[in-house]
PDB file of N, CA and C in Angstrom:
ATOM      1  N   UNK A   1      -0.528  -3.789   0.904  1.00  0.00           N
ATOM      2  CA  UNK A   1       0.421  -3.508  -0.149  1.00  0.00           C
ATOM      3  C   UNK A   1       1.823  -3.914   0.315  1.00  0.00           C
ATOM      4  N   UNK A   2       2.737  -4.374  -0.372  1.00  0.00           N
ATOM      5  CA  UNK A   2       4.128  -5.279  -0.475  1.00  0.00           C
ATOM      6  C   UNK A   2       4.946  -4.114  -0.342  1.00  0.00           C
ATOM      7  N   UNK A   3       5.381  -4.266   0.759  1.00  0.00           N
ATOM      8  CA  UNK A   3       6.779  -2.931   0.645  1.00  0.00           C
ATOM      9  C   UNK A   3       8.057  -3.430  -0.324  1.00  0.00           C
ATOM     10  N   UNK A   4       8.331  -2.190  -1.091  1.00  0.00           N
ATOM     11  CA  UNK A   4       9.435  -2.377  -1.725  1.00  0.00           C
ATOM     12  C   UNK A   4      11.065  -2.602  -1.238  1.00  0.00           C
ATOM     13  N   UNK A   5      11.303  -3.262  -1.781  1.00  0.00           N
ATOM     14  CA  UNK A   5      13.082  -3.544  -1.066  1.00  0.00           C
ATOM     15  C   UNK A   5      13.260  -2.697  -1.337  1.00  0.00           C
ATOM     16  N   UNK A   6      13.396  -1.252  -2.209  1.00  0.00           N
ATOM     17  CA  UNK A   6      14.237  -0.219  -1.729  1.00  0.00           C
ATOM     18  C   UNK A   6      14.227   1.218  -0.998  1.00  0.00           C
ATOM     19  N   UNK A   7      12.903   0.586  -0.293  1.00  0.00           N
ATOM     20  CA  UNK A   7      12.763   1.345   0.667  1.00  0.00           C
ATOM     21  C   UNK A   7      13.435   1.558   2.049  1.00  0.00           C
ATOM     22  N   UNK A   8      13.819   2.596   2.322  1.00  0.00           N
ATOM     23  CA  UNK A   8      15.698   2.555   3.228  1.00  0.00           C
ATOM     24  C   UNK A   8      14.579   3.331   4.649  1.00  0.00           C
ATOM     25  N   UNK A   9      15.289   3.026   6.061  1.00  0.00           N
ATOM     26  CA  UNK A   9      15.225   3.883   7.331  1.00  0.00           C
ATOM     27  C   UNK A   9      15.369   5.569   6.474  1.00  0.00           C
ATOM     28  N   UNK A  10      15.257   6.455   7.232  1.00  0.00           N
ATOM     29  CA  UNK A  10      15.658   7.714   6.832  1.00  0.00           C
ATOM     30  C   UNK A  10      15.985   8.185   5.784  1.00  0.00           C
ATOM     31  N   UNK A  11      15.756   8.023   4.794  1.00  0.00           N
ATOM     32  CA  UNK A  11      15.567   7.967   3.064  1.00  0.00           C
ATOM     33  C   UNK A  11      14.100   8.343   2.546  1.00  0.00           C
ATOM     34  N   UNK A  12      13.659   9.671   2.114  1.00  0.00           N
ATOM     35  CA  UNK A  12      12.754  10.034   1.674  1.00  0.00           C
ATOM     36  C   UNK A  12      12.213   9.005   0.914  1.00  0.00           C
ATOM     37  N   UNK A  13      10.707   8.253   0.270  1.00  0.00           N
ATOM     38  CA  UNK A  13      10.211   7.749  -0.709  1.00  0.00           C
ATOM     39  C   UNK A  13       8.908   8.441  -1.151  1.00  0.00           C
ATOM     40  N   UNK A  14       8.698   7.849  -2.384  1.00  0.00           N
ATOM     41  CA  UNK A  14       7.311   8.812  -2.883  1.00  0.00           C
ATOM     42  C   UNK A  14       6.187   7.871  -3.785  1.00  0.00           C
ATOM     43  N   UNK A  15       4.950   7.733  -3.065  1.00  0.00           N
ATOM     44  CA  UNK A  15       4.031   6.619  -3.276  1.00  0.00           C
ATOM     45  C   UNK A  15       3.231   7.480  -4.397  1.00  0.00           C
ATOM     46  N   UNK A  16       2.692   6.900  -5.416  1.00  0.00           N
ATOM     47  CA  UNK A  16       1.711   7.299  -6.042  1.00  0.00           C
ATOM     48  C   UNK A  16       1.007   6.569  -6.503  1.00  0.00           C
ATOM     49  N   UNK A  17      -0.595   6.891  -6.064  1.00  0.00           N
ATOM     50  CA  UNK A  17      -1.650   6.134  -6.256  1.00  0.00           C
ATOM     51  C   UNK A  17      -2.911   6.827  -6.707  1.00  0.00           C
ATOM     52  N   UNK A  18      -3.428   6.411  -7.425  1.00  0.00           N
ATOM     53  CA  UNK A  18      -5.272   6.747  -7.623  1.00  0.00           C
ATOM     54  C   UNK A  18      -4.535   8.466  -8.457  1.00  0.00           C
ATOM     55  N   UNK A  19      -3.681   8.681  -9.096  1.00  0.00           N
ATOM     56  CA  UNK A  19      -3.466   9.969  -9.437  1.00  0.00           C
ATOM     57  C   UNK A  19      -2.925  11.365  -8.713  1.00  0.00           C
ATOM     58  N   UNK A  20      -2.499  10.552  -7.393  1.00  0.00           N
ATOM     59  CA  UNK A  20      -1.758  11.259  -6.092  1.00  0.00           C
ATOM     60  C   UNK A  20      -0.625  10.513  -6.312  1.00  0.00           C
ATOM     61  N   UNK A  21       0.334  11.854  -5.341  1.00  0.00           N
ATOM     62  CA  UNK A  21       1.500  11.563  -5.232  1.00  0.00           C
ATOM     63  C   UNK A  21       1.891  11.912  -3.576  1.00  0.00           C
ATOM     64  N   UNK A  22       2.604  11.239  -3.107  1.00  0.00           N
ATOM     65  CA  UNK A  22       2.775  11.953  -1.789  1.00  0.00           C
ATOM     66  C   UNK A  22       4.506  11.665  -1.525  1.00  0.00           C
ATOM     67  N   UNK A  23       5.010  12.387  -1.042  1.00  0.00           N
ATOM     68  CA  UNK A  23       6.593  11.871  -0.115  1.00  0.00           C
ATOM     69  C   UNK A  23       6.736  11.634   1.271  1.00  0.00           C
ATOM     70  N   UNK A  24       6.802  10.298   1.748  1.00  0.00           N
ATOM     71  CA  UNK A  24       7.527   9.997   3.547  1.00  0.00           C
ATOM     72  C   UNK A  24       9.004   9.996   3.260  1.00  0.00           C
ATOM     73  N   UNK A  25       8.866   9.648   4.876  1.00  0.00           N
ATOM     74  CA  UNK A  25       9.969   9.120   5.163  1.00  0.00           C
ATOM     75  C   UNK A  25      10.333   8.576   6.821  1.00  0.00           C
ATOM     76  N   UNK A  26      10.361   7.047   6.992  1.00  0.00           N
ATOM     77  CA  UNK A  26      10.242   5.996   7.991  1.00  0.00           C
ATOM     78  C   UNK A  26      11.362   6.424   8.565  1.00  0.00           C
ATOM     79  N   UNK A  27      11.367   6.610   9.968  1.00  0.00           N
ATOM     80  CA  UNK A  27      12.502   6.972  11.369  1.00  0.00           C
ATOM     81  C   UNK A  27      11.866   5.885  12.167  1.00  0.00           C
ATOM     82  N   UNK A  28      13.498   5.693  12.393  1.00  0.00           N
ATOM     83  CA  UNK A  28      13.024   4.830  13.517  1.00  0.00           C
ATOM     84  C   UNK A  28      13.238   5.807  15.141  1.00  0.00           C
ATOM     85  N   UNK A  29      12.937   5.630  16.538  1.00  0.00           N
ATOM     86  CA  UNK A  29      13.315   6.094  17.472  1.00  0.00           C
ATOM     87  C   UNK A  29      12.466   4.910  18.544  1.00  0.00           C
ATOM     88  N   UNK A  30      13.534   5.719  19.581  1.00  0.00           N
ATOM     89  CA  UNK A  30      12.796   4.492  20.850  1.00  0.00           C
ATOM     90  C   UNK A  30      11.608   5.366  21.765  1.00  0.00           C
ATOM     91  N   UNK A  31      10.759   4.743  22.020  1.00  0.00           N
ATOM     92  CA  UNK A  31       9.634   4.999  23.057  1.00  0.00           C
ATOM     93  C   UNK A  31       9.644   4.382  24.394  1.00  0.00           C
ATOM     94  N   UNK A  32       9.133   4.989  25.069  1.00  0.00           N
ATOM     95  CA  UNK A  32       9.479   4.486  26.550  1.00  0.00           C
ATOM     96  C   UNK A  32       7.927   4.109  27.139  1.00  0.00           C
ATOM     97  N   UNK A  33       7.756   3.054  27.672  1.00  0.00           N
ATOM     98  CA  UNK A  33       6.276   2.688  28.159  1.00  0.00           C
ATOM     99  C   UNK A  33       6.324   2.775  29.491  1.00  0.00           C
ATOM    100  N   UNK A  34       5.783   4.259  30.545  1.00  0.00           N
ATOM    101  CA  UNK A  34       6.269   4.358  31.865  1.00  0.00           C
ATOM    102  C   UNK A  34       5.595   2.746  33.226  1.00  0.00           C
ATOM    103  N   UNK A  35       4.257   2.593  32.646  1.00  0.00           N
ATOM    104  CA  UNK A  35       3.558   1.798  33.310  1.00  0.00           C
ATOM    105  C   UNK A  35       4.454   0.284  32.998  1.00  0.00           C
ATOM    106  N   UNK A  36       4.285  -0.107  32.184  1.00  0.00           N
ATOM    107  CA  UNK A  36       5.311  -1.321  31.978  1.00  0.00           C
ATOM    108  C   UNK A  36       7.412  -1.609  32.723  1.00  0.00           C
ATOM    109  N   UNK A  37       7.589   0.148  32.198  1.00  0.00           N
ATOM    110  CA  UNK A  37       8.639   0.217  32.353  1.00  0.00           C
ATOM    111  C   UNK A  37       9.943  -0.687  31.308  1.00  0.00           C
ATOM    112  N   UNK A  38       9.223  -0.824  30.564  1.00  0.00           N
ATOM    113  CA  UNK A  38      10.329  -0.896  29.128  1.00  0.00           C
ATOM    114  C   UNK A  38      10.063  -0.164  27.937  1.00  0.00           C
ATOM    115  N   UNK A  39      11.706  -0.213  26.727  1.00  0.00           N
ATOM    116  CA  UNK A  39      12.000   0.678  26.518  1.00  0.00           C
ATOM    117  C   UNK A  39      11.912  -0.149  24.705  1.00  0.00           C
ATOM    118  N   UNK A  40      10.948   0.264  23.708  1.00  0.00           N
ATOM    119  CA  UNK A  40      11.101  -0.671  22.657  1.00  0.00           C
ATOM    120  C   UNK A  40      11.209   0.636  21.002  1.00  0.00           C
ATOM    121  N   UNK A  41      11.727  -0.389  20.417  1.00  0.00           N
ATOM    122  CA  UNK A  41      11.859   0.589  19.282  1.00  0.00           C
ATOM    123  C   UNK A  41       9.836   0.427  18.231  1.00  0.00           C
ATOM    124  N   UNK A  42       9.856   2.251  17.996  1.00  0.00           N
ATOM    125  CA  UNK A  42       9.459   2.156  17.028  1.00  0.00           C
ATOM    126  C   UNK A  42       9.981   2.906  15.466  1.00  0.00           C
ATOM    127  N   UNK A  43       8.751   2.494  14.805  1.00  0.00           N
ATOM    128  CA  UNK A  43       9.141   2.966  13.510  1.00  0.00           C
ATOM    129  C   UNK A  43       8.180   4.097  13.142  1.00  0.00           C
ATOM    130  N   UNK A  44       8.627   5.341  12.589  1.00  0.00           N
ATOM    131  CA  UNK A  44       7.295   6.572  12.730  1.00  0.00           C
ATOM    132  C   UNK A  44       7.341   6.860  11.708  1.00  0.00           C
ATOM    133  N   UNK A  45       5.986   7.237  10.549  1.00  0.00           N
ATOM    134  CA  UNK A  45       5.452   7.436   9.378  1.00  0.00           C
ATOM    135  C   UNK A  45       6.049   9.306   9.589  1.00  0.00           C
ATOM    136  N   UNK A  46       6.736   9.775   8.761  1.00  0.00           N
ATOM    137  CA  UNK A  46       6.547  11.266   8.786  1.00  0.00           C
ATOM    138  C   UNK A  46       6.438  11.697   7.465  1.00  0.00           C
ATOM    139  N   UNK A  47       5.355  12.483   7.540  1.00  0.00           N
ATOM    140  CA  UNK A  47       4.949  13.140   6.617  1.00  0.00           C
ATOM    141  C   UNK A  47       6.036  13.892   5.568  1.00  0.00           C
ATOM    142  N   UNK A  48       5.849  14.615   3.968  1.00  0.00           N
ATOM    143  CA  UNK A  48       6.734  15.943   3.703  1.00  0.00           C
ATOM    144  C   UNK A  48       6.796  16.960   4.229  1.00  0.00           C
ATOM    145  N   UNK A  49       7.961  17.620   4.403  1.00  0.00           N
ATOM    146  CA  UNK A  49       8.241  18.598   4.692  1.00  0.00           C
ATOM    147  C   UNK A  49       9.344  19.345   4.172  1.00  0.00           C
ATOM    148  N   UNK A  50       9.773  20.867   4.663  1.00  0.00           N
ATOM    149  CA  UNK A  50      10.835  21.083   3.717  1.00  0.00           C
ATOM    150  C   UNK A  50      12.145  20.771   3.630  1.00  0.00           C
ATOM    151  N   UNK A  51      12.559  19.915   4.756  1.00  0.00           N
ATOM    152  CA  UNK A  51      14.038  19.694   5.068  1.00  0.00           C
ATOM    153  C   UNK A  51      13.664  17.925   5.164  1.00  0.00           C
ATOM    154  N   UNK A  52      12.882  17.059   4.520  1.00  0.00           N
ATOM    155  CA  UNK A  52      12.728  16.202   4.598  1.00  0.00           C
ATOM    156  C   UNK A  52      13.856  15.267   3.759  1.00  0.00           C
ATOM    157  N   UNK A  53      14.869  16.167   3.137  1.00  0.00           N
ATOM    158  CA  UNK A  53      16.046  15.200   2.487  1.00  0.00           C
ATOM    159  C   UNK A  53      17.123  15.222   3.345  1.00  0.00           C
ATOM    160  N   UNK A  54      17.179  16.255   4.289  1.00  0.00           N
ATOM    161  CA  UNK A  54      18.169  16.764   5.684  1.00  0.00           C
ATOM    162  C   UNK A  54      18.208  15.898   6.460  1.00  0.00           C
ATOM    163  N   UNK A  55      19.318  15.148   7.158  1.00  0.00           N
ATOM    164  CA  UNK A  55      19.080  14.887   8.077  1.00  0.00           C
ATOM    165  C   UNK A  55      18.978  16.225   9.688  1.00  0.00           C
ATOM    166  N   UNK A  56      17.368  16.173   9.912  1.00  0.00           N
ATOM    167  CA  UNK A  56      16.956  17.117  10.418  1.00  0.00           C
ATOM    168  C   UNK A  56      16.129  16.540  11.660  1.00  0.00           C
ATOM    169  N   UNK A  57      16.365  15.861  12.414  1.00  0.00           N
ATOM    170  CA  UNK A  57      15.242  15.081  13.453  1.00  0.00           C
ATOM    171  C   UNK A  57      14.481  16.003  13.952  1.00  0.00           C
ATOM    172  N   UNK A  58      15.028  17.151  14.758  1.00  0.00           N
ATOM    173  CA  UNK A  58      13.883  17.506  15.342  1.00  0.00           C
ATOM    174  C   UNK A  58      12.348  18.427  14.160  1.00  0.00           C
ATOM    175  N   UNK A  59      12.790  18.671  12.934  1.00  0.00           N
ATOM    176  CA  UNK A  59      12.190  18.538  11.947  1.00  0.00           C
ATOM    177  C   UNK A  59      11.258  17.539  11.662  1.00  0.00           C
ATOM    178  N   UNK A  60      11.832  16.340  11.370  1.00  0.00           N
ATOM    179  CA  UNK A  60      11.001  15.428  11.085  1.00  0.00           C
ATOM    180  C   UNK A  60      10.033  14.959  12.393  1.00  0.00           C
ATOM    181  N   UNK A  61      10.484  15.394  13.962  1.00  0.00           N
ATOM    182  CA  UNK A  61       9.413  14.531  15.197  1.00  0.00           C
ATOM    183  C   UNK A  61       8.156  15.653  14.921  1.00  0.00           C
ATOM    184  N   UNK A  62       8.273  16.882  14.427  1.00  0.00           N
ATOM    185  CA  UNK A  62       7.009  17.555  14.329  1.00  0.00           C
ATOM    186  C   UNK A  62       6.448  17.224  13.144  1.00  0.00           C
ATOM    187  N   UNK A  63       6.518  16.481  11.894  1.00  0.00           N
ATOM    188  CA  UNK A  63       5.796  16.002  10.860  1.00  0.00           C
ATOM    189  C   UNK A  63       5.610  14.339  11.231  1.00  0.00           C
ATOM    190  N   UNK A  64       5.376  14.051  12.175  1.00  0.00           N
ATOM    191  CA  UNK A  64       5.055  12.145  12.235  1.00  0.00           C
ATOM    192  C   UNK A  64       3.987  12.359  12.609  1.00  0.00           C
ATOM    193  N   UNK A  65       3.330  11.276  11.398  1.00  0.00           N
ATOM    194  CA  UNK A  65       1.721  11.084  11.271  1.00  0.00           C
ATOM    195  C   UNK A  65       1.333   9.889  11.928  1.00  0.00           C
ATOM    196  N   UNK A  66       2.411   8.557  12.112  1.00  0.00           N
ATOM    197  CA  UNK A  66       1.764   7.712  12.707  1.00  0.00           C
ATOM    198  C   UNK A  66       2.990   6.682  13.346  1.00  0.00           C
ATOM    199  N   UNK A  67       2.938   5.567  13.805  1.00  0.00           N
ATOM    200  CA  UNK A  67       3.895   5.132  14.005  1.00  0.00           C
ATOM    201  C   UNK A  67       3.406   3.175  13.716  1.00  0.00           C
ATOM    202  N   UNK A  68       4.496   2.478  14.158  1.00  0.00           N
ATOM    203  CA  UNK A  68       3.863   0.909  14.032  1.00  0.00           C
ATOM    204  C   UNK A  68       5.291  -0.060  14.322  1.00  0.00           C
ATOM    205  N   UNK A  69       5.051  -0.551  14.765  1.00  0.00           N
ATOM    206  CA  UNK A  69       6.417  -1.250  15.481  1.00  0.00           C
ATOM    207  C   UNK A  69       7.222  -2.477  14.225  1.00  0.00           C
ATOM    208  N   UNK A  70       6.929  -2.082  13.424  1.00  0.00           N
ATOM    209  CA  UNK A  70       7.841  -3.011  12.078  1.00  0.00           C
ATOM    210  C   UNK A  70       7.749  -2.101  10.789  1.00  0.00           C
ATOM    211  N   UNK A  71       8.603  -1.436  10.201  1.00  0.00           N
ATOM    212  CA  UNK A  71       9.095  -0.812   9.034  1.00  0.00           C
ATOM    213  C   UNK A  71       8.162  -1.098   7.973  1.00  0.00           C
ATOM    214  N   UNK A  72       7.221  -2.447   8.198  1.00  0.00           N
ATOM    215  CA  UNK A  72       6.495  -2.829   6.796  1.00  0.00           C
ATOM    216  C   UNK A  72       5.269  -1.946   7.456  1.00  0.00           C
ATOM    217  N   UNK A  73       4.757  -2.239   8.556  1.00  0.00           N
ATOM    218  CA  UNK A  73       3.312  -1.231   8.886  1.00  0.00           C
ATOM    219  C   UNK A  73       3.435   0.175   8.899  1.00  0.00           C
ATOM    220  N   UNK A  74       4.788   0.554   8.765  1.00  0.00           N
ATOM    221  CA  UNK A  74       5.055   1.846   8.822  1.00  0.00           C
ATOM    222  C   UNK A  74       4.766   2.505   6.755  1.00  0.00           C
ATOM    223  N   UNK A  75       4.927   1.614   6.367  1.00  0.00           N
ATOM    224  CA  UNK A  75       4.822   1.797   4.752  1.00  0.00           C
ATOM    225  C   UNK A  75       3.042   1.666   4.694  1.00  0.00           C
ATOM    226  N   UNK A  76       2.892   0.910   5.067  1.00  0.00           N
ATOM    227  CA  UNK A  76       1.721   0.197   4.558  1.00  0.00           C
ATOM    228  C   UNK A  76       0.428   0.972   4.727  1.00  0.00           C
ATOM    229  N   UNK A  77       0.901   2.352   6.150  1.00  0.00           N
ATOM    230  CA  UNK A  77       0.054   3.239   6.734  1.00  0.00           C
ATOM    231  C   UNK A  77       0.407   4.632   5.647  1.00  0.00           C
ATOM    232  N   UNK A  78       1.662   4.395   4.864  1.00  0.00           N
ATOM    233  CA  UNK A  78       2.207   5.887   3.935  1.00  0.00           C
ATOM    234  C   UNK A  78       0.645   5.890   2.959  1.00  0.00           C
ATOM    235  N   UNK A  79       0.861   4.011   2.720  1.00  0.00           N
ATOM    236  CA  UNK A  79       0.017   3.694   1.513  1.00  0.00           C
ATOM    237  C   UNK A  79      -1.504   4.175   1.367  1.00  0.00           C
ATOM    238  N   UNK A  80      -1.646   4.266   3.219  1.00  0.00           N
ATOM    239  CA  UNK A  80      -3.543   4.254   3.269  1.00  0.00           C
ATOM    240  C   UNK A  80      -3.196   6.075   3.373  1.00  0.00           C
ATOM    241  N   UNK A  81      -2.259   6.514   4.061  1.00  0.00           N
ATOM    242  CA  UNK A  81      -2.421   8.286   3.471  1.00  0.00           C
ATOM    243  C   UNK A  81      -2.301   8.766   2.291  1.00  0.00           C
ATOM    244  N   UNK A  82      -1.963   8.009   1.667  1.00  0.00           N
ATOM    245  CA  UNK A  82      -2.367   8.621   0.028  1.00  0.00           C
ATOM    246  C   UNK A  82      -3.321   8.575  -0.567  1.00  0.00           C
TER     247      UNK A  82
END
């Protein structure tokens, strides 16, 4: 599925499909790979929650369902949880 251009970093969105509705919202943060020893950004799927219009991080690191290293796989995974 084609991510929409107005889908923003840290900006709640709300997919509805098959008669579901659901709300994310894509963060980005950095991860650290100890064995490699570099330091790369990802992008993390987080689920709703109640302060999900807040900017609230440590809120949102306990609702992330998945993660994917480009903003479009990060949508594309909202798409297959709905």
């Amino acid at each position: 599925m084609k991510m929409p251009d107005n889908i923003e970093l840290d900006k709640p969105f709300t997919i509805e499909r098959g008669g579901r509705k659901a709300t994310y919202k894509i963060i980005k943060r950095k991860e650290k790979d100890n064995y490699l020893d570099v330091e790369y950004d990802v992008y993390n799927l987080v689920s709703n929650h109640r302060f999900i219009d807040y900017n609230y991080p440590a809120r949102d690191e306990d609702h992330i369902i998945n993660g994917s290293t480009t903003m479009e796989g990060a949508y594309e995974k909202a798409c297959w949880h709905t």
